[in-house]
PDB file of N, CA and C in Angstrom:
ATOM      1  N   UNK A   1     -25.554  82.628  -0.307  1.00  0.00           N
ATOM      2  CA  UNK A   1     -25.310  83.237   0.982  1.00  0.00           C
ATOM      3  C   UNK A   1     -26.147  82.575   2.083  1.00  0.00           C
ATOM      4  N   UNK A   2     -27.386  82.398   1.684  1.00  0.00           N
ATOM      5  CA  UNK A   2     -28.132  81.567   2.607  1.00  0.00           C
ATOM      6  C   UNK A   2     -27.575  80.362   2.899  1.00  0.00           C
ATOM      7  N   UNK A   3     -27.092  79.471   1.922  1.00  0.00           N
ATOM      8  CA  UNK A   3     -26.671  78.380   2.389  1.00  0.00           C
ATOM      9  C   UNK A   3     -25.277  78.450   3.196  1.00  0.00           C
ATOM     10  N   UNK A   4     -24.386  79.282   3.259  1.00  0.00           N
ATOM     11  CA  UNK A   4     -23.425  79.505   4.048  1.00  0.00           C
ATOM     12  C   UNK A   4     -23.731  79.591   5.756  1.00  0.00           C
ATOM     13  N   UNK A   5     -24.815  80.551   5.659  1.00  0.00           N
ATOM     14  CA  UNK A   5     -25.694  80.985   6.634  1.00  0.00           C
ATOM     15  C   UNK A   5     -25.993  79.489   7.779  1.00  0.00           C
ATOM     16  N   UNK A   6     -26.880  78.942   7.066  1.00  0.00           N
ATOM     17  CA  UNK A   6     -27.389  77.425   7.636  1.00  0.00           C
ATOM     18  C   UNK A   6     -26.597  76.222   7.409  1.00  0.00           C
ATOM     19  N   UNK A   7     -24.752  76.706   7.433  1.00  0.00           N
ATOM     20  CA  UNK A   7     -23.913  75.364   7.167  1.00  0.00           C
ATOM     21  C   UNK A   7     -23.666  75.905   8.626  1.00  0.00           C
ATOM     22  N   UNK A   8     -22.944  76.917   8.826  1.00  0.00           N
ATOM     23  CA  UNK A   8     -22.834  77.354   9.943  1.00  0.00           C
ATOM     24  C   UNK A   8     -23.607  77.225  11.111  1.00  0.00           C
ATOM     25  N   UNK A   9     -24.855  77.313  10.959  1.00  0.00           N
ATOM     26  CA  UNK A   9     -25.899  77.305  11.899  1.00  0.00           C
ATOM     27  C   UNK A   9     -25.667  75.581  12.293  1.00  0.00           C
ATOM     28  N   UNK A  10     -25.677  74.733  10.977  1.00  0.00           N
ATOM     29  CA  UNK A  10     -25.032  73.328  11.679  1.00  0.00           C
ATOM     30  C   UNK A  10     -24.359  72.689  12.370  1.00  0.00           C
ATOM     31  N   UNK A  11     -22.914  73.585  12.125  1.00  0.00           N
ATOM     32  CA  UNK A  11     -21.746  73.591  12.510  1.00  0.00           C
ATOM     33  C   UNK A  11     -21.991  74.054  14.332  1.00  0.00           C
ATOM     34  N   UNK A  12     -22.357  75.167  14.214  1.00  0.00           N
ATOM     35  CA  UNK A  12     -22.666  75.390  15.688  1.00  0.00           C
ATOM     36  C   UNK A  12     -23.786  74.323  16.605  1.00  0.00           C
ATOM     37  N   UNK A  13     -24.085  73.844  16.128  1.00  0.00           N
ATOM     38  CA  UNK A  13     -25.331  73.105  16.614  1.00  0.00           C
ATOM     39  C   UNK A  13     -24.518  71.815  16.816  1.00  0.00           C
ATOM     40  N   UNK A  14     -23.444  71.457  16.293  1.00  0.00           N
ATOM     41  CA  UNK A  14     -22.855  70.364  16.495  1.00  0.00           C
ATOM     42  C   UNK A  14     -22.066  70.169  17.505  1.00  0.00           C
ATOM     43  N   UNK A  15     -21.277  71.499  17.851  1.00  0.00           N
ATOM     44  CA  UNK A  15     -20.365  71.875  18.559  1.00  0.00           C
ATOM     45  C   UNK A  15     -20.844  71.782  20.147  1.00  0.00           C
ATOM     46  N   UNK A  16     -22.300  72.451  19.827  1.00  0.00           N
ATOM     47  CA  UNK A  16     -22.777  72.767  21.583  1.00  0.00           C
ATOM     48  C   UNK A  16     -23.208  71.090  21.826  1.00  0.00           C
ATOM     49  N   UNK A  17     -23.813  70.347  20.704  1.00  0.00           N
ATOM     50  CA  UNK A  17     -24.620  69.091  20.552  1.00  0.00           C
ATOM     51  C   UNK A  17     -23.048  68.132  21.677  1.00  0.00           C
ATOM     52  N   UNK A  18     -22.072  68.184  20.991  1.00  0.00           N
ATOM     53  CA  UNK A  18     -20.523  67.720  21.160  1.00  0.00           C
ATOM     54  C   UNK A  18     -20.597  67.927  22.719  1.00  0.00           C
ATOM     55  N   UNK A  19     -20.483  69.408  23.067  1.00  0.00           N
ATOM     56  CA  UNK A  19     -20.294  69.780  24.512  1.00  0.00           C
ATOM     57  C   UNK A  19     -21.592  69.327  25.434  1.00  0.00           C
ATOM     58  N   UNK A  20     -22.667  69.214  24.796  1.00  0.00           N
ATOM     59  CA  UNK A  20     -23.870  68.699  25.973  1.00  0.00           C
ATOM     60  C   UNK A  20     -23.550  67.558  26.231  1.00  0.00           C
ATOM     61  N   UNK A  21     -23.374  66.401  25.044  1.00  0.00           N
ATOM     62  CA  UNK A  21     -22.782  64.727  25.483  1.00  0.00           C
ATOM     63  C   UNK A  21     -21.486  65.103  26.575  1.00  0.00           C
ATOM     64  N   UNK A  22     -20.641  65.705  26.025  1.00  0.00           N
ATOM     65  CA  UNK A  22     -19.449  65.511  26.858  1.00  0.00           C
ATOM     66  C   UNK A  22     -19.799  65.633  28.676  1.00  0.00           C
ATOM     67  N   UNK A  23     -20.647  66.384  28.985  1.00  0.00           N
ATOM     68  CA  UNK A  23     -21.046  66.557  29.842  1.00  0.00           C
ATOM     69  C   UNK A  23     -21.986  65.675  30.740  1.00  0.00           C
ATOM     70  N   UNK A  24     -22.687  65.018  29.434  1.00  0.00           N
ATOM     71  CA  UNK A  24     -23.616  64.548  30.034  1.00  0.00           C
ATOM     72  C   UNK A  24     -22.561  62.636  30.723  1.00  0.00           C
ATOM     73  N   UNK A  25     -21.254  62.679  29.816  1.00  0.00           N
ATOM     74  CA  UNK A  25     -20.487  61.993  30.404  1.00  0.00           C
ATOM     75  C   UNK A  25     -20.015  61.726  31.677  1.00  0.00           C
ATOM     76  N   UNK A  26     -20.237  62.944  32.122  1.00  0.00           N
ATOM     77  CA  UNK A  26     -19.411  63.437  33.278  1.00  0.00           C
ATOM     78  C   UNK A  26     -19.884  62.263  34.214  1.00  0.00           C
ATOM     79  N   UNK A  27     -21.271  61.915  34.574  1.00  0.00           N
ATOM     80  CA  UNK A  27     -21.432  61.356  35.759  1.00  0.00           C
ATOM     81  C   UNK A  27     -21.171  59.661  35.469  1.00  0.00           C
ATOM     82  N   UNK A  28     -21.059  59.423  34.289  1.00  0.00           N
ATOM     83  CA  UNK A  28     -20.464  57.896  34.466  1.00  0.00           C
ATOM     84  C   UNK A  28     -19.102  57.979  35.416  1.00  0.00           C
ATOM     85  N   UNK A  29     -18.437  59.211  34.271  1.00  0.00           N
ATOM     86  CA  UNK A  29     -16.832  59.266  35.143  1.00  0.00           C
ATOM     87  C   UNK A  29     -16.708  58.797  36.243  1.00  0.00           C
ATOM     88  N   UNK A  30     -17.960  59.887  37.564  1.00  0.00           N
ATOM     89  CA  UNK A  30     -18.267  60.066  38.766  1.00  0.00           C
ATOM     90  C   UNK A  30     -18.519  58.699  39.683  1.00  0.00           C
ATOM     91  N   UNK A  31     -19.148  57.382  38.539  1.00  0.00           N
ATOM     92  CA  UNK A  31     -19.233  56.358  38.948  1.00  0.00           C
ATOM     93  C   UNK A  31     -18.499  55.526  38.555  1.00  0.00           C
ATOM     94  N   UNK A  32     -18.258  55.377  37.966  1.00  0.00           N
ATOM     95  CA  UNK A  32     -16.473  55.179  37.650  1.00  0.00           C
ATOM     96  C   UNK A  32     -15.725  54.773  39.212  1.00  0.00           C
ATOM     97  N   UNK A  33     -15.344  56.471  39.051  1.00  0.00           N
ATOM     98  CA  UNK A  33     -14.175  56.718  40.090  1.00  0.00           C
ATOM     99  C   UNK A  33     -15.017  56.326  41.646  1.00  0.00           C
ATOM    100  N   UNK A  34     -16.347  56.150  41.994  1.00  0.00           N
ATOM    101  CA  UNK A  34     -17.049  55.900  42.827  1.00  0.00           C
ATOM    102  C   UNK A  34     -16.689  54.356  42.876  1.00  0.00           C
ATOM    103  N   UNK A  35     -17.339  53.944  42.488  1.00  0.00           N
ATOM    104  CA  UNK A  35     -16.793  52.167  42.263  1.00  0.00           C
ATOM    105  C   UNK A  35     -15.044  51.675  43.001  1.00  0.00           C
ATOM    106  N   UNK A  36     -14.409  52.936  42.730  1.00  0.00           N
ATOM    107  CA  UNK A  36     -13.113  52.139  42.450  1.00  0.00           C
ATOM    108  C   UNK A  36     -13.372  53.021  44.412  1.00  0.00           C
ATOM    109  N   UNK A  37     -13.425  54.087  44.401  1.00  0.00           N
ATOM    110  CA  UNK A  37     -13.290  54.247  45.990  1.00  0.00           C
ATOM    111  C   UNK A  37     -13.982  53.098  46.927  1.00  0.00           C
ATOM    112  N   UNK A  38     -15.240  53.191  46.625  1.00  0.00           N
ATOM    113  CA  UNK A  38     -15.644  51.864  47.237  1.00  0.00           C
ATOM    114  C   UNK A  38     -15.023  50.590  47.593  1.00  0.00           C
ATOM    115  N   UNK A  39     -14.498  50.083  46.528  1.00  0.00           N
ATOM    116  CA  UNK A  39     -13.226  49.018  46.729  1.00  0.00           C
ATOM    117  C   UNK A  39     -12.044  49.027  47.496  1.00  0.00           C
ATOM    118  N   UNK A  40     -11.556  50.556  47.400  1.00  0.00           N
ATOM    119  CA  UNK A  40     -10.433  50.788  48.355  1.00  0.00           C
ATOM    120  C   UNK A  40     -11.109  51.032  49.766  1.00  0.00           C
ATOM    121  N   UNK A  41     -12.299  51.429  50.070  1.00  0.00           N
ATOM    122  CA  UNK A  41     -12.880  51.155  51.345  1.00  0.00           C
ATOM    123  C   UNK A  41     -13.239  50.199  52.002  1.00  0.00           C
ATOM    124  N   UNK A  42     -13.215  48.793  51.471  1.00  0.00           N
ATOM    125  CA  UNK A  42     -14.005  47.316  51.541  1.00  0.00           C
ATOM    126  C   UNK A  42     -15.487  47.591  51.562  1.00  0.00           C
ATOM    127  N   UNK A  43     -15.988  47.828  50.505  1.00  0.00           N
ATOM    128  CA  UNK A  43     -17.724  47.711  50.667  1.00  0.00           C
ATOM    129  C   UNK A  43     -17.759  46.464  49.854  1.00  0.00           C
ATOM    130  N   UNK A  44     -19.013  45.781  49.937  1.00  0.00           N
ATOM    131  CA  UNK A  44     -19.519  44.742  49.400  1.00  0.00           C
ATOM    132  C   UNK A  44     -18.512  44.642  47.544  1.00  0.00           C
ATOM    133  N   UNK A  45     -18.323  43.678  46.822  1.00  0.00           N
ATOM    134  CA  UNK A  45     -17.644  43.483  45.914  1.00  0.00           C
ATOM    135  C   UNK A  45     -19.368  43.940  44.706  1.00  0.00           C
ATOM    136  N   UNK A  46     -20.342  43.565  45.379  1.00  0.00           N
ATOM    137  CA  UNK A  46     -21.317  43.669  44.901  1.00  0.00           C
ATOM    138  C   UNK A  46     -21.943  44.840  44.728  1.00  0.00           C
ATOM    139  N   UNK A  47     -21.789  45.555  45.359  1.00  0.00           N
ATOM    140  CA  UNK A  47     -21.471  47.404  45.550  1.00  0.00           C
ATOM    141  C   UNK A  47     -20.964  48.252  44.277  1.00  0.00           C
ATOM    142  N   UNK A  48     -19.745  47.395  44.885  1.00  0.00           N
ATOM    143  CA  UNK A  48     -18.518  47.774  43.764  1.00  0.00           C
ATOM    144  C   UNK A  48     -18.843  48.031  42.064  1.00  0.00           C
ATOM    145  N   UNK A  49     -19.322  46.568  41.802  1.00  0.00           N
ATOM    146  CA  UNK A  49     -19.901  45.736  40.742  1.00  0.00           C
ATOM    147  C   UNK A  49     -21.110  46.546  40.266  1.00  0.00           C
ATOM    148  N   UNK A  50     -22.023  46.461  41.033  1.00  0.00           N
ATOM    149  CA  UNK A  50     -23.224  47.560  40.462  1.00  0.00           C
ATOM    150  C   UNK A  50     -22.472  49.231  40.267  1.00  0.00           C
ATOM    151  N   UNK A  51     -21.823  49.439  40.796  1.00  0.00           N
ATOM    152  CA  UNK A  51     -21.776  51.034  40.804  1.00  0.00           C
ATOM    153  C   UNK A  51     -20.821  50.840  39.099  1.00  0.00           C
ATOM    154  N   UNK A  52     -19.747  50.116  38.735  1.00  0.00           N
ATOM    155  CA  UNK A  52     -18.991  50.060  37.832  1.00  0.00           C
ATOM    156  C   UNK A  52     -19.590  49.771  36.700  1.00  0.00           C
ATOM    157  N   UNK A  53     -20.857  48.654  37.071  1.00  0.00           N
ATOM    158  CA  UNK A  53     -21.367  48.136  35.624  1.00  0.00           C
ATOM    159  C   UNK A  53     -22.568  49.202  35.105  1.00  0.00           C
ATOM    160  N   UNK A  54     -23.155  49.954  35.959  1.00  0.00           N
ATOM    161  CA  UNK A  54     -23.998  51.119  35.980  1.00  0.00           C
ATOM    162  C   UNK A  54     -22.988  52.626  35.388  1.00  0.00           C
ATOM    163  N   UNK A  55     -22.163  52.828  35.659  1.00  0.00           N
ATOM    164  CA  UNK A  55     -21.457  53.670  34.931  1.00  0.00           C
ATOM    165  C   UNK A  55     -20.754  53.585  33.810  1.00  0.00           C
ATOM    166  N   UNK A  56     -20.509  51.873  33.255  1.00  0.00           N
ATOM    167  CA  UNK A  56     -20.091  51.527  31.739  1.00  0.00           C
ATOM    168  C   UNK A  56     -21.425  51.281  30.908  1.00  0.00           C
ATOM    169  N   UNK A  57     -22.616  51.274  31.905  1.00  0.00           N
ATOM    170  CA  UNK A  57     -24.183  51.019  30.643  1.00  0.00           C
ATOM    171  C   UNK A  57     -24.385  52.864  30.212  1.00  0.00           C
ATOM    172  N   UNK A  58     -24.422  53.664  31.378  1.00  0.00           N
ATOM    173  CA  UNK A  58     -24.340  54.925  31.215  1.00  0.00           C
ATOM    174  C   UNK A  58     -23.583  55.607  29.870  1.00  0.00           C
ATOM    175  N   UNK A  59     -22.285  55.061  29.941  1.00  0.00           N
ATOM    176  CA  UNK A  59     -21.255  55.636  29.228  1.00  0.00           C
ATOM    177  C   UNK A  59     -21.614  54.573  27.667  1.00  0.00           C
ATOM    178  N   UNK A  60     -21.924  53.676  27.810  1.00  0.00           N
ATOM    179  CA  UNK A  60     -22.229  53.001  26.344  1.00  0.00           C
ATOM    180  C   UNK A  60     -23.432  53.808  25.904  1.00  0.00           C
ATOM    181  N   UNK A  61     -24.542  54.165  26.556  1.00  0.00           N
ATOM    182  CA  UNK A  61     -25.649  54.675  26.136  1.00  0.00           C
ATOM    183  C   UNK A  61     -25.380  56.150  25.688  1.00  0.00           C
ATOM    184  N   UNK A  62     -24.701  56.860  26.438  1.00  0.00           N
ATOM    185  CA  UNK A  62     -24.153  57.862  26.192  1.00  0.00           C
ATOM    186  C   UNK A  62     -23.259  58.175  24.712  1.00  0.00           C
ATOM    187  N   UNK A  63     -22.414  57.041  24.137  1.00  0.00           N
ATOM    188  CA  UNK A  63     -21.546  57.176  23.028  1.00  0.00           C
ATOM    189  C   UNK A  63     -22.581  56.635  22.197  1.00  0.00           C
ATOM    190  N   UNK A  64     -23.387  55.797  22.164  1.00  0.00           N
ATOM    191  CA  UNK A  64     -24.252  55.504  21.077  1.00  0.00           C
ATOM    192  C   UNK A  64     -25.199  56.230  20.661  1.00  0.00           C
ATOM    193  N   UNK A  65     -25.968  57.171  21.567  1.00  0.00           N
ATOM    194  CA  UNK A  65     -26.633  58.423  21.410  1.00  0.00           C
ATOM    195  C   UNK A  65     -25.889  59.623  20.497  1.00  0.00           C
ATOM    196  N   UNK A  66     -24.796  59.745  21.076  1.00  0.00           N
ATOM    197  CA  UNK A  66     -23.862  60.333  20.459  1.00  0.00           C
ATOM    198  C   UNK A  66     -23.716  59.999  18.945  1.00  0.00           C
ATOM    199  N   UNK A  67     -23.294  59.067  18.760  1.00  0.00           N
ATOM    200  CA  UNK A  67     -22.582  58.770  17.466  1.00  0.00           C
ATOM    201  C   UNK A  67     -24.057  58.644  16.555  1.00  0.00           C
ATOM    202  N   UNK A  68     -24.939  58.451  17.167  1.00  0.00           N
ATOM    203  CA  UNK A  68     -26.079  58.720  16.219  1.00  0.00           C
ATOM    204  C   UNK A  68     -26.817  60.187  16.104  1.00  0.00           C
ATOM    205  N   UNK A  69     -26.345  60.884  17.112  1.00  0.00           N
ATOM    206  CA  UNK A  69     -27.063  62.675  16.586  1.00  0.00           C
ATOM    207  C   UNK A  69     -25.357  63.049  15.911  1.00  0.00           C
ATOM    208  N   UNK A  70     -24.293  62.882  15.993  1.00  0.00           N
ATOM    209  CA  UNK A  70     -23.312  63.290  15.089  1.00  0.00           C
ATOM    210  C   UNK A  70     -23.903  62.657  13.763  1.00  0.00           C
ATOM    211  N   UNK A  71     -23.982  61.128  13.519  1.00  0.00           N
ATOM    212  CA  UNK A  71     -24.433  60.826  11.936  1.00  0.00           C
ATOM    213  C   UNK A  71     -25.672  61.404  11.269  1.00  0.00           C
ATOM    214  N   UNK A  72     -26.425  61.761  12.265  1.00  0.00           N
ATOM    215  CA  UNK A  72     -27.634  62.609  11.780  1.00  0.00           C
ATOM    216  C   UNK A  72     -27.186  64.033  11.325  1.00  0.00           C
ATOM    217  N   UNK A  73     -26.587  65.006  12.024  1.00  0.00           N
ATOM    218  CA  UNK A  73     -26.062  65.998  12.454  1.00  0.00           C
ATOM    219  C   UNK A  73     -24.974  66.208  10.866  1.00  0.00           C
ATOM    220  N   UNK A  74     -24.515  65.363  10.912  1.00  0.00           N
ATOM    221  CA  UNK A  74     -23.661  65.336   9.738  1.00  0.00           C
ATOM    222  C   UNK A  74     -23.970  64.811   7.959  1.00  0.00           C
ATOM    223  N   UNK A  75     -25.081  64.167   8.148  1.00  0.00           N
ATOM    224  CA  UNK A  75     -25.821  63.859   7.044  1.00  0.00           C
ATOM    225  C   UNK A  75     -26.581  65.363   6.724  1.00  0.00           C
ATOM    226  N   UNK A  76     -26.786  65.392   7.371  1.00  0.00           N
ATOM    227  CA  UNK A  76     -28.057  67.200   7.028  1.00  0.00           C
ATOM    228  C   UNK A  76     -27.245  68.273   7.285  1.00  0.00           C
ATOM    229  N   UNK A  77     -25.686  68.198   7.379  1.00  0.00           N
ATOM    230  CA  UNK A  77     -24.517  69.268   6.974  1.00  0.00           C
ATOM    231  C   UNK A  77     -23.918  68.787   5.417  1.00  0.00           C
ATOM    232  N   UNK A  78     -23.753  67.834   5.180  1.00  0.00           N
ATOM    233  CA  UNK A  78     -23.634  67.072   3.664  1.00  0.00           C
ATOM    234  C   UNK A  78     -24.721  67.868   2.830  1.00  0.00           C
ATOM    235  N   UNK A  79     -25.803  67.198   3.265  1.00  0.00           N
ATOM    236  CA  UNK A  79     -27.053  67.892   2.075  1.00  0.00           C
ATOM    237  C   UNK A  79     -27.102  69.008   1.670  1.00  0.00           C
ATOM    238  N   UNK A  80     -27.150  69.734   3.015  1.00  0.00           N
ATOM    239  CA  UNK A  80     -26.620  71.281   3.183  1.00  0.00           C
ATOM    240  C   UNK A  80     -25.641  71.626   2.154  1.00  0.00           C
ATOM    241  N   UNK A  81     -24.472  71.365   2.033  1.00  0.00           N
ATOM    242  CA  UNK A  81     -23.516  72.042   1.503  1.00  0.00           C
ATOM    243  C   UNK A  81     -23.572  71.808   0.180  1.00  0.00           C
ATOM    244  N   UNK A  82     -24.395  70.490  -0.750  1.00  0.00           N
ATOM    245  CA  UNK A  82     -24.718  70.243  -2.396  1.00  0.00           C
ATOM    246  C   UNK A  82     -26.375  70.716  -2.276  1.00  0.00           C
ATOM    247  N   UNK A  83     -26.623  71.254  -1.599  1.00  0.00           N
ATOM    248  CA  UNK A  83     -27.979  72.066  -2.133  1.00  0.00           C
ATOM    249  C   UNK A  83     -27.965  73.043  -3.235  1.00  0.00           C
TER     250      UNK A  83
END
């Protein structure tokens, strides 16, 4: 019963873990879509360029963080469940 207890407790921890990245996505999006307005305004190409390449380092740092507290996250739900 205990271990049911603390698979769950994983499970939830993954879920909110899931929704904090997703979020924390949000502001690449923001520069993203910033970048591309910029361009349709004529600002510097260099503008442009920093705001776009700053929101794809964001968003890489962001999925690699990610995919390493999911493999963590999911290794110690494994153990969990053959305890």
């Amino acid at each position: 019963m205990e271990n049911k207890k603390h698979e769950m407790e994983l499970l939830v921890h993954m879920f909110f873990g899931t929704l904090i990245f997703s979020v924390l996505a949000m502001p690449a999006v923001g520069l993203d879509l910033a970048a591309q307005w910029a361009t349709s305004i004529g600002v510097s190409k260099f503008t442009a360029a920093a705001l776009s390449g700053s929101s794809d380092i964001l968003l890489a740092m962001d999925l690699t963080l990610f995919a390493a507290y999911i493999s963590k996250t999911s290794w110690l739900f494994v153990k969990e469940m053959f305890k």
